[in-house]
Protein backbone atom coordinates (compact mmCIF):
# COMPACT_ATOMS: atom_id res chain seq x y z
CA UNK A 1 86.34 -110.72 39.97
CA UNK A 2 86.61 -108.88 36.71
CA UNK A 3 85.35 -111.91 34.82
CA UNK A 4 82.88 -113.26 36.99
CA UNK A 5 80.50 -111.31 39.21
CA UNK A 6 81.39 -107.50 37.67
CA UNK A 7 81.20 -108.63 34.21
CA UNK A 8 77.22 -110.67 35.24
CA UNK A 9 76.57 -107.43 37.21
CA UNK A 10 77.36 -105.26 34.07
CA UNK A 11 75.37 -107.28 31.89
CA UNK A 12 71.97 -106.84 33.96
CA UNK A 13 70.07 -103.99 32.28
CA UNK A 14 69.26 -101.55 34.75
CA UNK A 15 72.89 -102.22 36.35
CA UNK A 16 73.95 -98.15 37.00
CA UNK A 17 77.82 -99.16 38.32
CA UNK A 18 79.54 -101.57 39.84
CA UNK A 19 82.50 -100.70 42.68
CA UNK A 20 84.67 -103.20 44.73
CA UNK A 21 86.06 -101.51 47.91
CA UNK A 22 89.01 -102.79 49.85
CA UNK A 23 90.45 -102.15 53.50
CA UNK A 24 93.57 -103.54 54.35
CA UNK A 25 93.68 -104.81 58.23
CA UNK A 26 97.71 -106.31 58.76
CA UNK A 27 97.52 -109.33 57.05
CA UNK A 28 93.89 -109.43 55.73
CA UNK A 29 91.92 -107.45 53.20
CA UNK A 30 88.01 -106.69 53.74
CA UNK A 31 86.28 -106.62 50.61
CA UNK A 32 83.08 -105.16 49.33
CA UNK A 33 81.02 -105.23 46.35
CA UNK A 34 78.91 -102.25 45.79
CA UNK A 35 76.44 -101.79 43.07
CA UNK A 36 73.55 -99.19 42.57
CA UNK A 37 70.33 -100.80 40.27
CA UNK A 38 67.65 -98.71 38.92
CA UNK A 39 65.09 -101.04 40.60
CA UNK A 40 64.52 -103.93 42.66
CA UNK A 41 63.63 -105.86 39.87
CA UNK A 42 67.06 -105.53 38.27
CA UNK A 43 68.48 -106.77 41.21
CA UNK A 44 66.17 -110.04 40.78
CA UNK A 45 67.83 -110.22 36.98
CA UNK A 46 71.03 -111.11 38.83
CA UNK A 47 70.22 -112.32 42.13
CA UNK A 48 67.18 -114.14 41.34
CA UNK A 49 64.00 -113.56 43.59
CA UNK A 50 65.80 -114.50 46.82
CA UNK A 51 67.64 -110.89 46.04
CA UNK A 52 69.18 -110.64 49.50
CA UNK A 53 71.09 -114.16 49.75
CA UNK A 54 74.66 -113.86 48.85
CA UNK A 55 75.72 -115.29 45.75
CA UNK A 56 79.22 -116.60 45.03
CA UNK A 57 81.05 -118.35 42.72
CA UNK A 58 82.97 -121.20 42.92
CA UNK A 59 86.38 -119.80 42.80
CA UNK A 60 85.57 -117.61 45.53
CA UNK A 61 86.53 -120.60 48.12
CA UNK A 62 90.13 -119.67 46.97
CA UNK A 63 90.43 -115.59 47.99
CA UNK A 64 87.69 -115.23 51.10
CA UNK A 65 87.72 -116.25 54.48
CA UNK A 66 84.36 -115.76 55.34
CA UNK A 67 80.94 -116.07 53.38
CA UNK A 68 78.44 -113.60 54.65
CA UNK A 69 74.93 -115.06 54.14
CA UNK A 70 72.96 -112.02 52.88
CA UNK A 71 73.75 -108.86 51.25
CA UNK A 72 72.35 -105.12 52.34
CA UNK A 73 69.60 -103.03 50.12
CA UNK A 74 69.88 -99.34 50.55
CA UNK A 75 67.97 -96.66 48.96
CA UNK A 76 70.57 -93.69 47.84
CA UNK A 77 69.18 -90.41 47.58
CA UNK A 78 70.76 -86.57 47.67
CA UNK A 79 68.30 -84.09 48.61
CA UNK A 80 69.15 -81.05 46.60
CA UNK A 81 69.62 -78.81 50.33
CA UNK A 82 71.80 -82.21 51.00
CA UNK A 83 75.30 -79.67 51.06
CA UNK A 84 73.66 -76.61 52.54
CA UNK A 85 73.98 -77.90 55.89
């Protein structure tokens, strides 16, 4: 992963960080790549202008069981009463 898609996310100007979460079920691992962009448009730098299709890489056939079709936007935000609650 380091040398494929987290070095091409790192690459993309307006790339802000790139994480790779795990959780470990018995036998199988869940993985999931999260980034944060400055804009949309970033995100087209590396995903192209279908931004929400999934993109692998070839090598991926050898480490996942499943290819999800599409990937998940979300707008972060942290309203500055966020913690007074």
């Amino acid at each position: 992963m380091e040398n494929t898609g987290i070095k091409d996310y790192k690459n993309i100007p307006g790339n802000l960080s790139v994480e790779v979460w795990r959780k470990k079920e018995d036998d199988i691992c869940h993985f999931w790549t999260v980034t944060k962009w400055n804009s949309i448009e970033s995100i087209k730098q590396f995903a192209g202008e279908l931004y929400e299709k999934a993109r692998y890489y070839p090598e991926d056939e050898k480490y996942l069981l499943e290819f999800e079709e599409n990937v998940i936007h979300c707008e972060t935000f942290v309203n500055k009463n966020f913690y007074d609650y």
